[in-house]
Structures are given as structure tokens and as C-alpha cells.
C-alpha atoms as a PDB file:
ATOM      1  CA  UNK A   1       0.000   0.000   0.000  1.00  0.00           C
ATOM      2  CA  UNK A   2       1.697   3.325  -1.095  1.00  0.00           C
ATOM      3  CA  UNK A   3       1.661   6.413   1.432  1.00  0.00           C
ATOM      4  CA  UNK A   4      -1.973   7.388   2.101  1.00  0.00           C
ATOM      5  CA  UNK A   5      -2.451  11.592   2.327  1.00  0.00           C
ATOM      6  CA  UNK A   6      -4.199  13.112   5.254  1.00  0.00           C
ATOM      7  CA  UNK A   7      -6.129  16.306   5.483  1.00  0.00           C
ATOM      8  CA  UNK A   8      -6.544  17.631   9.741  1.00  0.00           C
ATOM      9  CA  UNK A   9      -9.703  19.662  10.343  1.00  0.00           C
ATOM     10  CA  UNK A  10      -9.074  20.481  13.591  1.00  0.00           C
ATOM     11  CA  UNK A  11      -9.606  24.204  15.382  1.00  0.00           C
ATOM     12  CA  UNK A  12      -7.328  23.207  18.225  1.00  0.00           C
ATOM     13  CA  UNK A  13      -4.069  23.975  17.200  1.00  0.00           C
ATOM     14  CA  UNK A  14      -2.371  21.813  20.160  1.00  0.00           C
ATOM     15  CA  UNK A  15      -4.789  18.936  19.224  1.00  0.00           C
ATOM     16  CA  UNK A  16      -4.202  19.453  15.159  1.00  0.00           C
ATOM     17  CA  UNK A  17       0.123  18.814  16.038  1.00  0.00           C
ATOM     18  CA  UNK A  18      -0.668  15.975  18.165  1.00  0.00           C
ATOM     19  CA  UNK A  19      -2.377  14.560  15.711  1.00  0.00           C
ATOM     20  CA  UNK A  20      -0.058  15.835  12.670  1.00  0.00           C
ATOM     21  CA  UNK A  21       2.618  14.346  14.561  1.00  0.00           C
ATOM     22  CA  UNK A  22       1.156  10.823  15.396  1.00  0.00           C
ATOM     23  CA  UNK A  23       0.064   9.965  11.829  1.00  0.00           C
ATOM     24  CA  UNK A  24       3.708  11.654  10.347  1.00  0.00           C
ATOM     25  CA  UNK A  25       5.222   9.325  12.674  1.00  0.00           C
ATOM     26  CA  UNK A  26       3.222   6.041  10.627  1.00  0.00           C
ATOM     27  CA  UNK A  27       5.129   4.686   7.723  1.00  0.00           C
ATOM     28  CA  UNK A  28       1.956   4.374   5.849  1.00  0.00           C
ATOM     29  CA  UNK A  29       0.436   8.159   6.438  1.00  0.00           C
ATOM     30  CA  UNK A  30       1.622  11.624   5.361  1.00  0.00           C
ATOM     31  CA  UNK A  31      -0.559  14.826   6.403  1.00  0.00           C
ATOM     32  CA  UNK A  32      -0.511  16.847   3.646  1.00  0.00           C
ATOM     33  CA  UNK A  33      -2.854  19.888   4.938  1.00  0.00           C
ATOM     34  CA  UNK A  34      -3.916  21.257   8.066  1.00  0.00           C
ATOM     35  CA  UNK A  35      -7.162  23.263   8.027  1.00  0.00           C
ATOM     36  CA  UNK A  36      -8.815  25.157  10.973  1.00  0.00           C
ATOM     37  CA  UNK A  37     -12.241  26.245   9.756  1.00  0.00           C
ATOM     38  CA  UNK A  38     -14.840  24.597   7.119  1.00  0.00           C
ATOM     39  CA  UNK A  39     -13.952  27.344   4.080  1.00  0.00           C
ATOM     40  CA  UNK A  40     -10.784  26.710   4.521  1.00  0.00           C
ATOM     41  CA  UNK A  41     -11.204  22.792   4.382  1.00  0.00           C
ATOM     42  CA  UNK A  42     -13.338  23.233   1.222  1.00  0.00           C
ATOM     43  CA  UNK A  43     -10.404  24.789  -0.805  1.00  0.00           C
ATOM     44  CA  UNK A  44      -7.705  23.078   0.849  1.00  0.00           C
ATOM     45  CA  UNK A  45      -9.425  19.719  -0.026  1.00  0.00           C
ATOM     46  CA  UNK A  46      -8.945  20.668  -3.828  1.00  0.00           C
ATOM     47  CA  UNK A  47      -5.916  21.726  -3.925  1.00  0.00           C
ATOM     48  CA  UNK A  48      -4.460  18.680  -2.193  1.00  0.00           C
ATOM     49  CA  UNK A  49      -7.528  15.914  -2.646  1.00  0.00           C
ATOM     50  CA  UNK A  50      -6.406  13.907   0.133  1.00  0.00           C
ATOM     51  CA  UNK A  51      -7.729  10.280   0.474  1.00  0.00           C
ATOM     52  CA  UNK A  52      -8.023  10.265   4.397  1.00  0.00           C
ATOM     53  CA  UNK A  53      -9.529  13.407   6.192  1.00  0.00           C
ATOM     54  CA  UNK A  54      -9.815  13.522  10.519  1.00  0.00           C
ATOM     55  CA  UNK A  55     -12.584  16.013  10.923  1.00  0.00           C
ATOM     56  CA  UNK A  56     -13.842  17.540  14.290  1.00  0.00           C
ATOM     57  CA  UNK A  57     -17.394  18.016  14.546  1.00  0.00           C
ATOM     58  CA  UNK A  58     -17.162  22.016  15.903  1.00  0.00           C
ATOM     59  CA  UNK A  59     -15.623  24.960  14.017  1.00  0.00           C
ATOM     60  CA  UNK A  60     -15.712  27.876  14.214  1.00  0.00           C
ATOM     61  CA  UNK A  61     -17.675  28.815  10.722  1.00  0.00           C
ATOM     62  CA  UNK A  62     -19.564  25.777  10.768  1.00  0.00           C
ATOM     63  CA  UNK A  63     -19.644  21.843  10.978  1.00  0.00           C
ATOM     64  CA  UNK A  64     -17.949  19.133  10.193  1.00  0.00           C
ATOM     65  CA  UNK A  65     -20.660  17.043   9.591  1.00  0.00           C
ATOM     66  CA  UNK A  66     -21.616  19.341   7.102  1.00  0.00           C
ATOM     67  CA  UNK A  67     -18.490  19.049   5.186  1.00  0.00           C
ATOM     68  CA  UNK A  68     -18.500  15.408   5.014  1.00  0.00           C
ATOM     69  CA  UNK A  69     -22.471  16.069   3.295  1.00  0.00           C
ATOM     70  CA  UNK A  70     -20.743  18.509   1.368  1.00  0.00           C
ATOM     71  CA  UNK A  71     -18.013  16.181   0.271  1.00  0.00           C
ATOM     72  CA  UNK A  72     -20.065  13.176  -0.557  1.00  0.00           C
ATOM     73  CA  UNK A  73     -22.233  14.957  -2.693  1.00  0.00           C
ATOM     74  CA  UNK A  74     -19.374  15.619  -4.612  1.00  0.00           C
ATOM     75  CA  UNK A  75     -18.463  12.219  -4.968  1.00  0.00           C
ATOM     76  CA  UNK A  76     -15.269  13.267  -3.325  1.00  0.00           C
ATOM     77  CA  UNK A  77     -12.993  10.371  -3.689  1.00  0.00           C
ATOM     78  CA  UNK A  78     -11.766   9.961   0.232  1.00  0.00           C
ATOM     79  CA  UNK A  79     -12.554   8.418   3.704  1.00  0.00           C
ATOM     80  CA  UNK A  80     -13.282  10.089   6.975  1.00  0.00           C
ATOM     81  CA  UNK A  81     -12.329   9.813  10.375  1.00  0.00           C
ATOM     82  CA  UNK A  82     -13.959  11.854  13.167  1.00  0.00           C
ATOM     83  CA  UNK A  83     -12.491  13.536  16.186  1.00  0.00           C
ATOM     84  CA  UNK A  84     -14.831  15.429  18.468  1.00  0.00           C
ATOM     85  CA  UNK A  85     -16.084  15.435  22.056  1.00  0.00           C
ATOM     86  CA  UNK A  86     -19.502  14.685  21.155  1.00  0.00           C
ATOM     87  CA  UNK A  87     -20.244  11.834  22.427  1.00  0.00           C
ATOM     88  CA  UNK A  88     -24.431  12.209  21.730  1.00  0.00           C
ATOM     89  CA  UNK A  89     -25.802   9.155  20.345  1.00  0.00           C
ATOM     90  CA  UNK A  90     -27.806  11.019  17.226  1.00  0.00           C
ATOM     91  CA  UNK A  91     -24.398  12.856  16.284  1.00  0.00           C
ATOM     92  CA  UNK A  92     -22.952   9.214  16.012  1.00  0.00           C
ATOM     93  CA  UNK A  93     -25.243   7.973  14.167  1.00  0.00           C
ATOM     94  CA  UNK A  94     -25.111  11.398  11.600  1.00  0.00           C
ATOM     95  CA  UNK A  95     -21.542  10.438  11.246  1.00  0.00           C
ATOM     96  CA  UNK A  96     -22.223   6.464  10.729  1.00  0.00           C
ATOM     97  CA  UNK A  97     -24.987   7.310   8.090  1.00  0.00           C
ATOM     98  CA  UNK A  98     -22.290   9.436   6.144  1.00  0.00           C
ATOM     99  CA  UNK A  99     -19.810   6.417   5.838  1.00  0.00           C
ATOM    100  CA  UNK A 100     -17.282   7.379   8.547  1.00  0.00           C
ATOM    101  CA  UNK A 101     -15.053   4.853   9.401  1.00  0.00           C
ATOM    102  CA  UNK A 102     -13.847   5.612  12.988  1.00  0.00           C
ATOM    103  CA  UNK A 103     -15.282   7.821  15.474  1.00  0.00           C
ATOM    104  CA  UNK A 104     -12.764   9.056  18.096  1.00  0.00           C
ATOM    105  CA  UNK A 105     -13.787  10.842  21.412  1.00  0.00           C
ATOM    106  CA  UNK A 106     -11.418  13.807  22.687  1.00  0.00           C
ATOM    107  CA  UNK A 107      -9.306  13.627  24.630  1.00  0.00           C
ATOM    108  CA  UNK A 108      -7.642  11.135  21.701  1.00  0.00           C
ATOM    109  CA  UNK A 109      -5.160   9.101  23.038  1.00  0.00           C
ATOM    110  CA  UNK A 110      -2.127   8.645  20.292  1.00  0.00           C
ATOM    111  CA  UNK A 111      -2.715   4.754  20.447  1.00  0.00           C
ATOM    112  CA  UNK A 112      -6.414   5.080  19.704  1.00  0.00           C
ATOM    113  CA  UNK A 113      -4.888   7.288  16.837  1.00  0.00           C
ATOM    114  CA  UNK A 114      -2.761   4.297  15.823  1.00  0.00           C
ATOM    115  CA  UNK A 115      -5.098   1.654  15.859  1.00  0.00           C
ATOM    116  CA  UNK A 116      -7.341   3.746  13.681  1.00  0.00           C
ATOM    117  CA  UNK A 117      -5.042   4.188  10.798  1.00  0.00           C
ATOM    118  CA  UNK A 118      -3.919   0.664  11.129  1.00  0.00           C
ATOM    119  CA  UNK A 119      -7.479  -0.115  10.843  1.00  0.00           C
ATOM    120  CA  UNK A 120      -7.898   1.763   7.799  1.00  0.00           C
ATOM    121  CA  UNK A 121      -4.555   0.294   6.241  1.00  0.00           C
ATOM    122  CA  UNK A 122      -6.031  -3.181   6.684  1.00  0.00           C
ATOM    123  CA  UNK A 123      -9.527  -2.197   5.679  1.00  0.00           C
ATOM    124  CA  UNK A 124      -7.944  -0.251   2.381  1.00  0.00           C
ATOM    125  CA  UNK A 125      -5.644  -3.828   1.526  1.00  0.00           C
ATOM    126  CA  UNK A 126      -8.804  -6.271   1.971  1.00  0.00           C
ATOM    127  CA  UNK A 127     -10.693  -4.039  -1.089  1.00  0.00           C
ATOM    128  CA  UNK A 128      -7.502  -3.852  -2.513  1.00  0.00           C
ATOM    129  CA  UNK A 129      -6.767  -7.780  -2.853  1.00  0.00           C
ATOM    130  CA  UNK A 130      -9.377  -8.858  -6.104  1.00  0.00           C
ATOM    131  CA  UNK A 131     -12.023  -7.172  -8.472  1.00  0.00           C
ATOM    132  CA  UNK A 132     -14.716  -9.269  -6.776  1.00  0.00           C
ATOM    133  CA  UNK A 133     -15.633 -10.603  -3.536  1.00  0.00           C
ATOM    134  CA  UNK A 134     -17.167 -13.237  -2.228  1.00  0.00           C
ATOM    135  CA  UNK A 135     -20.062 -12.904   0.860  1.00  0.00           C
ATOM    136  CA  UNK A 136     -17.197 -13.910   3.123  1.00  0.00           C
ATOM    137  CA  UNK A 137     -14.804 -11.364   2.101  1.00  0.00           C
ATOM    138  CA  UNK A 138     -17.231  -8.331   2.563  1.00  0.00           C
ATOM    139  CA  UNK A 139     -18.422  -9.689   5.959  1.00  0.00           C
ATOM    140  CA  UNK A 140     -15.123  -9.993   7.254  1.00  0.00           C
ATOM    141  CA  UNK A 141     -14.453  -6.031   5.552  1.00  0.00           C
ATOM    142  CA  UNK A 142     -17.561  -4.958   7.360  1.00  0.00           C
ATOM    143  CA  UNK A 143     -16.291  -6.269  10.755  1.00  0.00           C
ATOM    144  CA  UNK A 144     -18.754  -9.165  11.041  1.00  0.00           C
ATOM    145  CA  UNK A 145     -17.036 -12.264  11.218  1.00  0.00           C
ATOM    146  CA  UNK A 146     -17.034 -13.751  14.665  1.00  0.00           C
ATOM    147  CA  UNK A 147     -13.912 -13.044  16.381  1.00  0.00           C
ATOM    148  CA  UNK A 148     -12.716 -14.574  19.877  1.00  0.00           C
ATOM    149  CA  UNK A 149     -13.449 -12.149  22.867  1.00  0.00           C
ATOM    150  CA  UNK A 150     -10.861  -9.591  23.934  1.00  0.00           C
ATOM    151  CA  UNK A 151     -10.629  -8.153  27.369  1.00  0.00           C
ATOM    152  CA  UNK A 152     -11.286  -5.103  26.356  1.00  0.00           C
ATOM    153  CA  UNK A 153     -10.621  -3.672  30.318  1.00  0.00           C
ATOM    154  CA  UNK A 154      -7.540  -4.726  32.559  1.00  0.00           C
ATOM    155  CA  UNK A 155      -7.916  -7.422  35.190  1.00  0.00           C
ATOM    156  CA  UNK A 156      -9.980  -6.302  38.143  1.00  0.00           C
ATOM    157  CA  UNK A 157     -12.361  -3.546  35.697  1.00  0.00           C
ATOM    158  CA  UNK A 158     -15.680  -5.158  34.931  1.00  0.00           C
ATOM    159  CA  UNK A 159     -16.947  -3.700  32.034  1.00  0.00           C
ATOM    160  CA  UNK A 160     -20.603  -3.438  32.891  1.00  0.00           C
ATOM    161  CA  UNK A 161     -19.735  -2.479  36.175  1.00  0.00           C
ATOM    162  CA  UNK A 162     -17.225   0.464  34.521  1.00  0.00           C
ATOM    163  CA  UNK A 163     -20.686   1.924  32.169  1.00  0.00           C
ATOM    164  CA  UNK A 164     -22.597   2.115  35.205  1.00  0.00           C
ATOM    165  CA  UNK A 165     -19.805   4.158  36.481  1.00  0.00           C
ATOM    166  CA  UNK A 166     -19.705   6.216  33.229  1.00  0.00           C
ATOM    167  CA  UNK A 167     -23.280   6.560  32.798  1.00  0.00           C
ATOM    168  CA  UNK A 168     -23.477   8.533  36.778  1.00  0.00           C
ATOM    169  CA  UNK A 169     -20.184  10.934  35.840  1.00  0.00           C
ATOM    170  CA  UNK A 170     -21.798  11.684  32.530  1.00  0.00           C
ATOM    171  CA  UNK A 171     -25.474  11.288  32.478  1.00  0.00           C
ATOM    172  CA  UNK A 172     -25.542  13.720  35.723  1.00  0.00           C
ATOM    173  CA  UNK A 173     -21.934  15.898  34.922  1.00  0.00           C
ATOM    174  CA  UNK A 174     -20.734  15.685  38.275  1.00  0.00           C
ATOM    175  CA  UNK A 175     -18.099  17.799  39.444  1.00  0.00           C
ATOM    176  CA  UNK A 176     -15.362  17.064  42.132  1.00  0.00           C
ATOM    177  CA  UNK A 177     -16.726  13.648  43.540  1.00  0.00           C
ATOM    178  CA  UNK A 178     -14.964  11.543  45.542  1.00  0.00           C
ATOM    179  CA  UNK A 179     -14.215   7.701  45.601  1.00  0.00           C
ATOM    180  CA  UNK A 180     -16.147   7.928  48.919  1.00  0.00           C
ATOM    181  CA  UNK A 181     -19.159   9.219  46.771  1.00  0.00           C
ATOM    182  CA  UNK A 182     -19.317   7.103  43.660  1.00  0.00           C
ATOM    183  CA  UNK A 183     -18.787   3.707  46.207  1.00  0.00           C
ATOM    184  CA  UNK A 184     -21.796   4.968  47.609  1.00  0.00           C
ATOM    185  CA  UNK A 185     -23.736   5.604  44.929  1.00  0.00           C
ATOM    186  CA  UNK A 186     -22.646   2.387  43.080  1.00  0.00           C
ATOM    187  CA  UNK A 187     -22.819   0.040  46.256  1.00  0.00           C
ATOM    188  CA  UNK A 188     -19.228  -0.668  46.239  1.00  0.00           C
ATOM    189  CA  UNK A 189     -16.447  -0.105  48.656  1.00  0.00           C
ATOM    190  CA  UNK A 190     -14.301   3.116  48.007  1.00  0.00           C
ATOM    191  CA  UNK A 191     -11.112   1.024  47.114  1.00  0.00           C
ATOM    192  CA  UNK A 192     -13.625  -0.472  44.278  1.00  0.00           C
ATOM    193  CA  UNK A 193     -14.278   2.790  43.311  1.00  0.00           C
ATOM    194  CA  UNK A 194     -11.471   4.385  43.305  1.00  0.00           C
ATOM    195  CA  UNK A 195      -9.684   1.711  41.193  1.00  0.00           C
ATOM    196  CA  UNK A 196     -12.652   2.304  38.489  1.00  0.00           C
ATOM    197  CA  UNK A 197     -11.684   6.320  39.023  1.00  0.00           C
ATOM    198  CA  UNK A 198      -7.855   5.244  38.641  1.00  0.00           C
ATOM    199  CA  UNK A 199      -8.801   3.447  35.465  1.00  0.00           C
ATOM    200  CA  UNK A 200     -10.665   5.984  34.077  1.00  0.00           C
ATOM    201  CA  UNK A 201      -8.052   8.864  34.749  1.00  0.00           C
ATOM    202  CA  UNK A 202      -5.325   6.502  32.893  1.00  0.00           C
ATOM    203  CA  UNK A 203      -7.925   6.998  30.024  1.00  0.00           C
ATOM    204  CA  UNK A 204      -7.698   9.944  29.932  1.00  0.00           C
ATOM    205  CA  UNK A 205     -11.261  11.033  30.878  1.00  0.00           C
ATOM    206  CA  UNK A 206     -11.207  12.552  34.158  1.00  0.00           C
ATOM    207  CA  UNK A 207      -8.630  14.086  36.279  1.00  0.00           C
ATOM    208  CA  UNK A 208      -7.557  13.987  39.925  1.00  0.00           C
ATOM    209  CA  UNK A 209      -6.974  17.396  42.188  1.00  0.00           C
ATOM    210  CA  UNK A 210      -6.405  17.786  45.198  1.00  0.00           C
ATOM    211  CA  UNK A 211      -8.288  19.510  48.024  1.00  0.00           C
ATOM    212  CA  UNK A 212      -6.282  21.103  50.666  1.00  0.00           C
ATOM    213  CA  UNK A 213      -9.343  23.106  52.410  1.00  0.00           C
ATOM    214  CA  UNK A 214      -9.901  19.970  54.933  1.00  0.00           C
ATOM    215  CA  UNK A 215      -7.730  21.209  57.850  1.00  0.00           C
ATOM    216  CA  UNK A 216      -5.620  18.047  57.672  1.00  0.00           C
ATOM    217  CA  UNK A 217      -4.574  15.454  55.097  1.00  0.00           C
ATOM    218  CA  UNK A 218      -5.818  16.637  51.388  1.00  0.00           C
ATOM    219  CA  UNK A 219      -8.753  14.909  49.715  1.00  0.00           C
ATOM    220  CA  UNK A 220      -8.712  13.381  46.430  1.00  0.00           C
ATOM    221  CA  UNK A 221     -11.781  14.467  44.185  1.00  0.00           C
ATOM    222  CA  UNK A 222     -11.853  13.819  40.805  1.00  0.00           C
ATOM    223  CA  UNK A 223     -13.180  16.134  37.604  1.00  0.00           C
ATOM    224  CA  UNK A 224     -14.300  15.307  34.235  1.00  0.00           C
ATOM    225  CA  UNK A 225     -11.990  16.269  31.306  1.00  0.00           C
ATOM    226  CA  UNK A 226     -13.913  18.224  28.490  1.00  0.00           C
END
């Protein structure tokens, strides 16, 4: 597979390097243009006519949904890849009904990054392999062959018992709980908790500060990352 161009729409300029600089660092990827607004996008997609574009969903003149719509209607000849920190289920399914291929949720970690163009380099080489394809072939390029089960969570994280704990942080937004709190709410001792917390701040999703307003040792409380 030859070097596959990247366009960045991304109005974060820390979070458009990070991401220039993960992909330029992948054998297989070259960013070719950087773009921080939708107009810009537009004319920056002609000039270079990348085949892989990362688009965040806000800009400041517009959407990046929009472009996509804009795109396809143009039988643009490329692939997208969203980064945003909407995490709504009707904006995910926007993006799924306009083909996109990955979907991933700021703060990006660089691995999630990685396994997303790999992704996309093995989904490119399966179309790439014959003229025609069999029912087996397309199922296993749609993702639905039966694979074994991965632990998706390390040893000691349940994973139904880490969405309940997602669905209280986000569903209600709370601000500067403690593992105290979230045992309680959850019916679980505050070592339990606090391991979920742990996990979830190596994620990348919420943060730890400290409290020193107690008159004695600090307390831990713990605030989502937006």
C-alpha cells in the first residue's frame, strides 16, 4: 500500500500537532494539509484531494458534519475519520450514516490514533486484494465475522460495572466527587471505586486534584476532562 495523504480539520491547534505528529510518525500516512475552519477545508481539499480526512465536529464557521455532506455529494474520492467530544448518540449515528469509518472521542489518546489508521490500512488492503468478492470477504471487511473475545478492560475492571460508572459521571456531569461518593452511589467499597476512578483517569477522561481546604490530610476528588 503506497503512502496514504491526510487532510486535519481540527480548530485546536495543540490537538491538530498531536495529531499531525502521530500519523507523520506512521510509515503508511503523510498529512498533507492542516485546516482550521470549514472554508478553509473546502479549498484546501482541492488543492491537495487527500484520500483520508480527521474532521472535528465544531468549528468555528460551521460543521464538520456538514463538510462530510458537502463532500459526498461531490463524490469526493476519500474516507473520513472523526475527532470530536460529542459523544451524543444522534451525532454518532449522523456520522455512521455518512460512511465514517472511525469515530474518536477527545481527549484522543495517540494509540487510539494508531489503531485507527492501522485499521484503515487493513480495511484499504482487503478491497484492494481482487475485483470481486465473495459474501465472506465483505463480511469480514464490514467487521462481522465472529472473532474470539478480547478483554477489552484490565484485570480487576468489569466492564458493565465500569458503564454504570460512566453513565453517573456523565449522564448527571458531576463535578469534584470523591471515591467515597461514587462507592456509595454504586454500592461498592471506596477502594472499588477508586480503582474504576484510577482506570478511568489513565484513560484519559477525568482528572484527579487535590483539596487542601480539609484542615488536615488533602482529599482526592476527581473532575471530568472536556
Amino acid at each position: 500500500m503506497t503512502t496514504t495523504t491526510v487532510m486535519l480539520i481540527e480548530d485546536d491547534v495543540r490537538a491538530s500537532y498531536a495529531l499531525e505528529s502521530t500519523i507523520n510518525s506512521h510509515p503508511d500516512f503523510n498529512v498533507v494539509a492542516a485546516s482550521e475552519s470549514c472554508a478553509d477545508a473546502l479549498f484546501l481539499f482541492e488543492a491537495f484531494k487527500p484520500k483520508l480526512i480527521f474532521v472535528d465536529i465544531s468549528l468555528p464557521d460551521g460543521n464538520g458534519i456538514d463538510i462530510i455532506r458537502q463532500l459526498r455529494e461531490q463524490n469526493a474520492d476519500c474516507d473520513f475519520i472523526m475527532t470530536t467530544a460529542e459523544r451524543e448518540t444522534a451525532t454518532v449515528e449522523k456520522s455512521v450514516q455518512l460512511g465514517v469509518l472511525d469515530y474518536l472521542v477527545k481527549p484522543i489518546r495517540m494509540s487510539r490514533v494508531n489503531q485507527a489508521l492501522d485499521d484503515y490500512k487493513l480495511y484499504k488492503n482487503k478491497l484492494a486484494r481482487a475485483a470481486f468478492v465473495d459474501q465472506g470477504d465483505i463480511d469480514q471487511i464490514l467487521g462481522k465475522m465472529p472473532q474470539k473475545q478480547i478483554r477489552q478492560t484490565p484485570k480487576g475492571i468489569d466492564v458493565t460495572t465500569l458503564a454504570s460508572l460512566k453513565n453517573i459521571i456523565y449522564e448527571e456531569n458531576l463535578h469534584d466527587f470523591s471515591a467515597n461518593e461514587i462507592g456509595n452511589r454504586m454500592n461498592v467499597s471506596r477502594i472499588t471505586a477508586r480503582r474504576y476512578l484510577e482506570f478511568l483517569e489513565s484513560e484519559g477522561m477525568i482528572r484527579v486534584v487535590l483539596n487542601y481546604k480539609t484542615g488536615g490530610r488533602p482529599r482526592r476528588l476527581y473532575q471530568i476532562i472536556k
